[in-house]
PDB file of N, CA and C in Angstrom:
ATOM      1  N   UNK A   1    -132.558  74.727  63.833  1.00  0.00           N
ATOM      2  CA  UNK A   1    -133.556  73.800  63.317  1.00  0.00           C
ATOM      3  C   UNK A   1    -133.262  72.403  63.856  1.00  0.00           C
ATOM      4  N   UNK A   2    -134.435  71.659  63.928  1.00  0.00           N
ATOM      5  CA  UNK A   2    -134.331  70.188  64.635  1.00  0.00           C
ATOM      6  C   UNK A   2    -133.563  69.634  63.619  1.00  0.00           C
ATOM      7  N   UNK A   3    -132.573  68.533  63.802  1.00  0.00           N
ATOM      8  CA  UNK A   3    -131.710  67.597  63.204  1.00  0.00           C
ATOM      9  C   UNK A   3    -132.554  66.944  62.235  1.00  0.00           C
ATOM     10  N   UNK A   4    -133.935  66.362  62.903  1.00  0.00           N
ATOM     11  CA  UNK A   4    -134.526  65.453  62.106  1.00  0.00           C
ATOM     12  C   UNK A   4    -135.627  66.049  60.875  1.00  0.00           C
ATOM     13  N   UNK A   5    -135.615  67.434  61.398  1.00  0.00           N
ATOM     14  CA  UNK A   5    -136.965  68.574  60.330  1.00  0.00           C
ATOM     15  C   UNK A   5    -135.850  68.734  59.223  1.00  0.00           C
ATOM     16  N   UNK A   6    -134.165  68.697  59.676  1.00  0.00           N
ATOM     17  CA  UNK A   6    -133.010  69.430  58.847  1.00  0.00           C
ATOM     18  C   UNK A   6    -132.893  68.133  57.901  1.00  0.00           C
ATOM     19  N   UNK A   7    -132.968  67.016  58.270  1.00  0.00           N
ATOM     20  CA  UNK A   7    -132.055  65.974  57.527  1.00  0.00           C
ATOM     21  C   UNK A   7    -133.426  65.551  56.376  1.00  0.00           C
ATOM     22  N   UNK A   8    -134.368  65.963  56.830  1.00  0.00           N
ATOM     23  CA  UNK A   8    -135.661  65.616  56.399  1.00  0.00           C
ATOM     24  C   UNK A   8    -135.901  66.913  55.021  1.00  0.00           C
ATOM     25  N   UNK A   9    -135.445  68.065  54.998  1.00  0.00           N
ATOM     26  CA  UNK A   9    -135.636  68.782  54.341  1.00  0.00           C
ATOM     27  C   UNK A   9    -134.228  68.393  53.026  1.00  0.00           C
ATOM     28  N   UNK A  10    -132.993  68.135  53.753  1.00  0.00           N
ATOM     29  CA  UNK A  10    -131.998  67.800  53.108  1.00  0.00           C
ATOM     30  C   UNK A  10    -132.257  66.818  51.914  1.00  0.00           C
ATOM     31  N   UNK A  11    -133.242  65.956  52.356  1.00  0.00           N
ATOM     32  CA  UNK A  11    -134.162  64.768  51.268  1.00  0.00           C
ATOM     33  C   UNK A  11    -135.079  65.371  50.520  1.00  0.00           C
ATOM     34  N   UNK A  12    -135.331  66.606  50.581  1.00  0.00           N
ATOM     35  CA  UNK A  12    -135.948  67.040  49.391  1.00  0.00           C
ATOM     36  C   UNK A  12    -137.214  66.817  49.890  1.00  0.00           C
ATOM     37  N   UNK A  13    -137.964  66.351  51.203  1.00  0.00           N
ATOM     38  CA  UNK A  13    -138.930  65.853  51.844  1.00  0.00           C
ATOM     39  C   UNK A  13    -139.630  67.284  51.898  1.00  0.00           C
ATOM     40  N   UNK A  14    -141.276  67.974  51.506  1.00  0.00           N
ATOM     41  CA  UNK A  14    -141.998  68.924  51.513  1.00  0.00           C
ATOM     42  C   UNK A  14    -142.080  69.037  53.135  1.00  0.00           C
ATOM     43  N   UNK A  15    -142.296  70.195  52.947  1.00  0.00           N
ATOM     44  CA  UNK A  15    -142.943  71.106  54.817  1.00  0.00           C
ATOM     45  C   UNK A  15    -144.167  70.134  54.857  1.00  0.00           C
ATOM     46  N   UNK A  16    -145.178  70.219  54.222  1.00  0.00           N
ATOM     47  CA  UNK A  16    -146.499  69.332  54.065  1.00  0.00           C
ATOM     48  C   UNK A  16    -146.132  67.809  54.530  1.00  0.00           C
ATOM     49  N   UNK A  17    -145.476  67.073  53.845  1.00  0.00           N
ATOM     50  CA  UNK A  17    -145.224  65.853  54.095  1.00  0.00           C
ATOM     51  C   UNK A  17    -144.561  65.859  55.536  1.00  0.00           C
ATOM     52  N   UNK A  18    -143.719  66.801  55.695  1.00  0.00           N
ATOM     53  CA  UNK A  18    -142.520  66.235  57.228  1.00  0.00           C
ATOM     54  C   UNK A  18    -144.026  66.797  57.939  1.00  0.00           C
ATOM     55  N   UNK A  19    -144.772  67.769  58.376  1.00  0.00           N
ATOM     56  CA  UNK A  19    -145.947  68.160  59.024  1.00  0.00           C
ATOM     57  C   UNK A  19    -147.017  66.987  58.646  1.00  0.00           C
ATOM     58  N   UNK A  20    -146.701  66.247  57.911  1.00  0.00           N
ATOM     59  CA  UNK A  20    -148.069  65.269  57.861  1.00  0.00           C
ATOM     60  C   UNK A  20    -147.122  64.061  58.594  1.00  0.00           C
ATOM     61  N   UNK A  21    -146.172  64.130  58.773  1.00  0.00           N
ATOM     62  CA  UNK A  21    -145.343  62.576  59.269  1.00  0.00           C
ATOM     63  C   UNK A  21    -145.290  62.921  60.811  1.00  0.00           C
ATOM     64  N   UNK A  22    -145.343  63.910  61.135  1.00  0.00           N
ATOM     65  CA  UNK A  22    -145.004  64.601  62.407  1.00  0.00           C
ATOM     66  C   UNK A  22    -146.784  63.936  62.955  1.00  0.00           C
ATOM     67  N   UNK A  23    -147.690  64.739  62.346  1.00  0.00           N
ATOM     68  CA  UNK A  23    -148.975  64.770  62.801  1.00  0.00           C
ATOM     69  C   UNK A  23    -149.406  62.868  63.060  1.00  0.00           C
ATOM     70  N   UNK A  24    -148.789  62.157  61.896  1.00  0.00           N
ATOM     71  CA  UNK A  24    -149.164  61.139  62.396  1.00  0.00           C
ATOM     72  C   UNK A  24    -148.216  60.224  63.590  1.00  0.00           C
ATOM     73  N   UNK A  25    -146.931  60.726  64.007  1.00  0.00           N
ATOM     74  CA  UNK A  25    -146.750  60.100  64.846  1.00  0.00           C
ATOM     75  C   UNK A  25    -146.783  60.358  66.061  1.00  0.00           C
ATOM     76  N   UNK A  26    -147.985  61.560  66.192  1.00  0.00           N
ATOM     77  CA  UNK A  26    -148.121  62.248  67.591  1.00  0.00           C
ATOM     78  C   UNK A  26    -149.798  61.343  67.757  1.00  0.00           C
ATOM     79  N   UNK A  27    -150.398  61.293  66.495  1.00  0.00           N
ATOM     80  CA  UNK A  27    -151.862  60.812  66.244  1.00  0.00           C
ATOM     81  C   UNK A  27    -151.466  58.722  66.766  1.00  0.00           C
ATOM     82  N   UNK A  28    -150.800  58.296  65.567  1.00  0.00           N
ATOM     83  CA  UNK A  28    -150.619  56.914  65.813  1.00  0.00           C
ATOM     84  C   UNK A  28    -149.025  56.691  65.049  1.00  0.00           C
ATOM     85  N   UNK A  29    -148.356  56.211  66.170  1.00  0.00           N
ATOM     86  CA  UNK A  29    -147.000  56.068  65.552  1.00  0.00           C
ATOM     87  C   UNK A  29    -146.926  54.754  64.521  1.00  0.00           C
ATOM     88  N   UNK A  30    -147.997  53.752  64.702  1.00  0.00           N
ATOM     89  CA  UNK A  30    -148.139  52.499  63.598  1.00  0.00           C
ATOM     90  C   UNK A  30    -148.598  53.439  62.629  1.00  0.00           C
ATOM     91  N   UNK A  31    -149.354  54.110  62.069  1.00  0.00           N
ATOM     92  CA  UNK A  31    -149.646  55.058  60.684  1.00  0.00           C
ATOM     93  C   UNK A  31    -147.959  56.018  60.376  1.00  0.00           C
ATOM     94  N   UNK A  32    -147.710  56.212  61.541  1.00  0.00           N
ATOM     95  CA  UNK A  32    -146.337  57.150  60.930  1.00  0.00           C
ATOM     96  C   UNK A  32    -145.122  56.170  60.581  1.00  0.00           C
ATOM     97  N   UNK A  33    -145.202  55.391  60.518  1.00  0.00           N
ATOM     98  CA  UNK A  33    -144.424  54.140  59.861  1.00  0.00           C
ATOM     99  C   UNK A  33    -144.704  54.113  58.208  1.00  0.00           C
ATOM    100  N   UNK A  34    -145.903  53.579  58.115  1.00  0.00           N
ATOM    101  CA  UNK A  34    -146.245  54.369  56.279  1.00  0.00           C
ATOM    102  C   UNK A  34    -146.300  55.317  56.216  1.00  0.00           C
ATOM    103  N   UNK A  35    -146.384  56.177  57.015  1.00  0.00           N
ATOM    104  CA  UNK A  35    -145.846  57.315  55.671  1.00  0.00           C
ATOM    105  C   UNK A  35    -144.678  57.516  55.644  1.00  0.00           C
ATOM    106  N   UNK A  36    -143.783  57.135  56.655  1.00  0.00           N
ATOM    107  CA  UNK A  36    -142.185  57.003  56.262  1.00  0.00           C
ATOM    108  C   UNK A  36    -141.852  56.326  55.017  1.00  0.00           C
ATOM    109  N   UNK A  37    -142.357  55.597  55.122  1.00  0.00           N
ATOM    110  CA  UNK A  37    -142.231  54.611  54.058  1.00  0.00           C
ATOM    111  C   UNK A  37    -142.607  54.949  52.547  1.00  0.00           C
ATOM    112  N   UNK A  38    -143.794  55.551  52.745  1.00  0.00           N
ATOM    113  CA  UNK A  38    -144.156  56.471  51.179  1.00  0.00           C
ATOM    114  C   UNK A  38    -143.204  57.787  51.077  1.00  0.00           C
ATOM    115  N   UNK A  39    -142.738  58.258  51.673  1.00  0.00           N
ATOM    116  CA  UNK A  39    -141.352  59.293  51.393  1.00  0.00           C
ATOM    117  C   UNK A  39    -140.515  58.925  50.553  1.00  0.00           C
ATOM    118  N   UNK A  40    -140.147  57.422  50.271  1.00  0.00           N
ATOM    119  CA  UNK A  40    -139.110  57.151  49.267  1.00  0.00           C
ATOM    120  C   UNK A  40    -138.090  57.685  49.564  1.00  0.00           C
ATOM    121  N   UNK A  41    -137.657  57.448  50.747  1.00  0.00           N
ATOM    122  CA  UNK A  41    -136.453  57.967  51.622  1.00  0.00           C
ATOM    123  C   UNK A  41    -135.353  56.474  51.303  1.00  0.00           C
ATOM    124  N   UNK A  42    -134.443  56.835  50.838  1.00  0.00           N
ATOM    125  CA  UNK A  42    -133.418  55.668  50.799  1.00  0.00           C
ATOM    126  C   UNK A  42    -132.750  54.859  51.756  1.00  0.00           C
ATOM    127  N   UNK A  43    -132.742  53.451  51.668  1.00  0.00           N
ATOM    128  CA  UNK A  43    -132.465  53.106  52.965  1.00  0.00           C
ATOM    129  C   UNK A  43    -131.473  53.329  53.989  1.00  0.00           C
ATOM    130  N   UNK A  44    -130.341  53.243  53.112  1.00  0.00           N
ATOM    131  CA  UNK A  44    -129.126  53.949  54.117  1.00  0.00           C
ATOM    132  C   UNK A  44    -129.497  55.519  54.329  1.00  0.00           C
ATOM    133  N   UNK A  45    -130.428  56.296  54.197  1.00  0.00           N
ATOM    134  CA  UNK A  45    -130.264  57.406  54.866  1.00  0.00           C
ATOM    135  C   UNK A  45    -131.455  57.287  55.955  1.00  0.00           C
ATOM    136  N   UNK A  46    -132.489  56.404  55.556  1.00  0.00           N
ATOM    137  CA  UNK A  46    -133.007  56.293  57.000  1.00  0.00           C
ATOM    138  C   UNK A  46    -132.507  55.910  57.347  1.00  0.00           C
ATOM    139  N   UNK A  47    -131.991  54.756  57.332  1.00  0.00           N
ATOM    140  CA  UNK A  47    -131.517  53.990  58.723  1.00  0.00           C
ATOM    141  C   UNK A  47    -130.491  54.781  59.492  1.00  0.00           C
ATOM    142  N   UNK A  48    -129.705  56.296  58.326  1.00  0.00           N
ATOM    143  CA  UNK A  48    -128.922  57.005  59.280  1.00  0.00           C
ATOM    144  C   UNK A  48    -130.369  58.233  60.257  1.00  0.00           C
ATOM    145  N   UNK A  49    -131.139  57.961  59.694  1.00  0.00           N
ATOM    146  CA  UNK A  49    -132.176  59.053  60.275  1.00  0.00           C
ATOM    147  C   UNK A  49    -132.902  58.331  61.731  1.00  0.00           C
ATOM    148  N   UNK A  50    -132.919  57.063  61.530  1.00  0.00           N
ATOM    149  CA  UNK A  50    -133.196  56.266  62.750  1.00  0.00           C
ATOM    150  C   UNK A  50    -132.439  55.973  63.574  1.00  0.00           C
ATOM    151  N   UNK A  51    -130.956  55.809  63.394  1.00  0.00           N
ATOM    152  CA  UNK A  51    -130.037  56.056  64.420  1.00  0.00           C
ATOM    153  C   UNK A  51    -130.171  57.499  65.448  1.00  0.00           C
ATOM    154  N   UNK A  52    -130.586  58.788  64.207  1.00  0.00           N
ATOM    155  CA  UNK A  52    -129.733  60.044  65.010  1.00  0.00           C
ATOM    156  C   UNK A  52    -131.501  59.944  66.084  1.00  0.00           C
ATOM    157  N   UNK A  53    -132.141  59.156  65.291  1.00  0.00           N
ATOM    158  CA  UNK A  53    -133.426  59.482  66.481  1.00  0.00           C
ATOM    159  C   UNK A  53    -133.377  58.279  67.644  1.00  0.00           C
ATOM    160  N   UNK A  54    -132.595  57.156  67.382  1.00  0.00           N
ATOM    161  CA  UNK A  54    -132.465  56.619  68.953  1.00  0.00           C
ATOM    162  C   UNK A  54    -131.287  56.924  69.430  1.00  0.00           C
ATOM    163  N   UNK A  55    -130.509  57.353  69.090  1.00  0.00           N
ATOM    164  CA  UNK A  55    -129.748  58.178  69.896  1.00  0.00           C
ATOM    165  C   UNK A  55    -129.588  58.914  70.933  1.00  0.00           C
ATOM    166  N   UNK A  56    -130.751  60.293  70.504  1.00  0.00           N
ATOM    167  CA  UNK A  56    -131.581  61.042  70.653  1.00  0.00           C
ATOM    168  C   UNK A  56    -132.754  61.344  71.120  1.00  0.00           C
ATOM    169  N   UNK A  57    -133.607  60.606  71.390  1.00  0.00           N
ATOM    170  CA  UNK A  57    -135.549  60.618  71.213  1.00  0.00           C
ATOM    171  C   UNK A  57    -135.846  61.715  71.385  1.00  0.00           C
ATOM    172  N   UNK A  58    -135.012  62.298  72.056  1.00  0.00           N
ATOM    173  CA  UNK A  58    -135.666  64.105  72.664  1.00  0.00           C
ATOM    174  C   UNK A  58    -136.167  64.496  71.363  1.00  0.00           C
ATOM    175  N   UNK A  59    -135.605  64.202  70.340  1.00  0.00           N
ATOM    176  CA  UNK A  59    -135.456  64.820  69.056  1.00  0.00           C
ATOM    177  C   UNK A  59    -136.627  64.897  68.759  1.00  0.00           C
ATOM    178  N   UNK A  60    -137.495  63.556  68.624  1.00  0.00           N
ATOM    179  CA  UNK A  60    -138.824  64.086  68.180  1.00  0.00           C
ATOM    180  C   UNK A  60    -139.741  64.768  68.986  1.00  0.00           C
ATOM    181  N   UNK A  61    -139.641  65.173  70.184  1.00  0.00           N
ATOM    182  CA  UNK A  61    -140.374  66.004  71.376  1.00  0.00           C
ATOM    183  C   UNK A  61    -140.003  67.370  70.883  1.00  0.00           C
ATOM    184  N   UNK A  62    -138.933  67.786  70.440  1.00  0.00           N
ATOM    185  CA  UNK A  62    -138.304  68.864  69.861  1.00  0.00           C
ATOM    186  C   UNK A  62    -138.585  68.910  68.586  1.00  0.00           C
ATOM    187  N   UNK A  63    -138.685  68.680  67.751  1.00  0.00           N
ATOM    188  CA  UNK A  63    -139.459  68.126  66.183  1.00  0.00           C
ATOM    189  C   UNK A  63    -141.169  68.635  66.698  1.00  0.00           C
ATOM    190  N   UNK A  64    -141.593  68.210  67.058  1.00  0.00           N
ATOM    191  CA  UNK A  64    -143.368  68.453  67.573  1.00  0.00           C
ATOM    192  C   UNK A  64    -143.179  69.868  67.762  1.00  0.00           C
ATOM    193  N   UNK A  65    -142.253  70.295  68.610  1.00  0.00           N
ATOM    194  CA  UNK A  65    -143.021  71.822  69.583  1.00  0.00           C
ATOM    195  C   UNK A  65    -142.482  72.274  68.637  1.00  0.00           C
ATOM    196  N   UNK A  66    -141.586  72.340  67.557  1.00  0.00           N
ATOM    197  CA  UNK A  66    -140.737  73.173  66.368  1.00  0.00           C
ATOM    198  C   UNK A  66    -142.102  72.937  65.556  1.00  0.00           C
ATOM    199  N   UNK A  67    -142.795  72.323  65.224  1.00  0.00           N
ATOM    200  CA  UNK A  67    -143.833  71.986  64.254  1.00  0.00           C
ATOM    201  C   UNK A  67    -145.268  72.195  64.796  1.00  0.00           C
ATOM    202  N   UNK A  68    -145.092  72.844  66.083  1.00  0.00           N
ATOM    203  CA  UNK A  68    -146.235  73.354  66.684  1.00  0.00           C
ATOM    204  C   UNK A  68    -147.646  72.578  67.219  1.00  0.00           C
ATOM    205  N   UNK A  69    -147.095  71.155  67.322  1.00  0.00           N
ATOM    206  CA  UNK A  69    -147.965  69.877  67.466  1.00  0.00           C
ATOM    207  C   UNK A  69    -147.966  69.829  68.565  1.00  0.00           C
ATOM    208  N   UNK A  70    -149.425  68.628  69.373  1.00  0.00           N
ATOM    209  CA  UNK A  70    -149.199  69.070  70.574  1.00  0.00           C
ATOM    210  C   UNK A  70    -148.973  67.539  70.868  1.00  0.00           C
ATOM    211  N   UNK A  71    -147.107  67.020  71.612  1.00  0.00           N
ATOM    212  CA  UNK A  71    -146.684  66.348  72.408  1.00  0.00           C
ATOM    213  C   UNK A  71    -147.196  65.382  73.331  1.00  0.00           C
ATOM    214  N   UNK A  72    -148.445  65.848  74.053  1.00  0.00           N
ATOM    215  CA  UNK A  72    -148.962  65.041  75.118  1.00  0.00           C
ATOM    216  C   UNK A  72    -149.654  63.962  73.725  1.00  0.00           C
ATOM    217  N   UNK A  73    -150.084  64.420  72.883  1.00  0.00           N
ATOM    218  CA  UNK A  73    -150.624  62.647  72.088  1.00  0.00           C
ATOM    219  C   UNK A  73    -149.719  61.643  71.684  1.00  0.00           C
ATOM    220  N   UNK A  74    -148.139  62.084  71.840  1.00  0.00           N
ATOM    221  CA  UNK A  74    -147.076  61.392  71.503  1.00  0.00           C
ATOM    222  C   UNK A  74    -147.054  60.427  72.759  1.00  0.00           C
ATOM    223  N   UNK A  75    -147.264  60.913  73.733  1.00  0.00           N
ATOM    224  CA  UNK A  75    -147.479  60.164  74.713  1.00  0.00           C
ATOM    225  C   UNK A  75    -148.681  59.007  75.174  1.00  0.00           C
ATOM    226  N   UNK A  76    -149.815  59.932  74.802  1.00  0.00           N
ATOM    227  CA  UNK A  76    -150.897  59.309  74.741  1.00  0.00           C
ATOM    228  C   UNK A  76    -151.173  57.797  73.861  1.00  0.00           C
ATOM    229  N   UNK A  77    -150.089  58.072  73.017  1.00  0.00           N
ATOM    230  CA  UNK A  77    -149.943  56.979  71.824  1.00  0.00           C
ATOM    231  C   UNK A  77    -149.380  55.819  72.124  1.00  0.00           C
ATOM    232  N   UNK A  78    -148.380  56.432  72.907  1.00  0.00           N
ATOM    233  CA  UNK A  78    -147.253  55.521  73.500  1.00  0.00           C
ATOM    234  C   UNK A  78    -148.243  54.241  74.554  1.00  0.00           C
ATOM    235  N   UNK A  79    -149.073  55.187  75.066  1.00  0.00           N
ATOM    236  CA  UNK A  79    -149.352  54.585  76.124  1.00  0.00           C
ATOM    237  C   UNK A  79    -150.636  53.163  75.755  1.00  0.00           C
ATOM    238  N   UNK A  80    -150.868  53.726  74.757  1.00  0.00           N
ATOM    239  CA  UNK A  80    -151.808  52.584  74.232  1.00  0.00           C
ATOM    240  C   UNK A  80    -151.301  51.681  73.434  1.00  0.00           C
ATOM    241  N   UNK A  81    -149.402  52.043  73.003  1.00  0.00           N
ATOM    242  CA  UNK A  81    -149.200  50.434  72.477  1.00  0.00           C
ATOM    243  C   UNK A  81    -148.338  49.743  73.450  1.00  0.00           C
ATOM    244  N   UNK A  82    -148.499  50.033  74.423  1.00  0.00           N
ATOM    245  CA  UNK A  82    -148.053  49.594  75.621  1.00  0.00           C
ATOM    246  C   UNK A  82    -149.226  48.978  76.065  1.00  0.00           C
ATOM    247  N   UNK A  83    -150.601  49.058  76.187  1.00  0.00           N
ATOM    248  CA  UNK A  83    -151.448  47.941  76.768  1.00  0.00           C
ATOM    249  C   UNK A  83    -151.752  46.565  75.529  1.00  0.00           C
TER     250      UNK A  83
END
């Protein structure tokens, strides 16, 4: 299992919710910011959850195809907060 689907379930975080946090940061990564935020995820464990993902980034490319999302909008996303 992905590190970040694992550490995410470890929080007591629903399949529904980590699949709705997933969906929005493949859709718009500024929306997947609130809903991180409505998780009521504690801060020292995000901020350990945001380390293992810059660490990492593969992680969430691996997080998507584990969650059956499709990747190229992660990109697509990217690319528009870049203009």
């Amino acid at each position: 299992m992905n590190p970040i689907i694992q550490t995410l379930k470890e929080l007591n975080i629903s399949d529904e919710k980590i699949s709705e946090l997933f969906q929005a940061l493949t859709e718009n990564p500024m929306m997947a910011m609130a809903v991180i935020q409505g998780l009521g995820i504690a801060p020292e464990k995000l901020q350990e959850l945001m380390m293992t993902i810059m660490t990492n980034p593969d992680l969430i490319k691996e997080a998507v195809d584990e969650l059956g999302l499709d990747f190229s909008k992660v990109e697509e996303a990217k690319s528009k907060l870049g203009k």
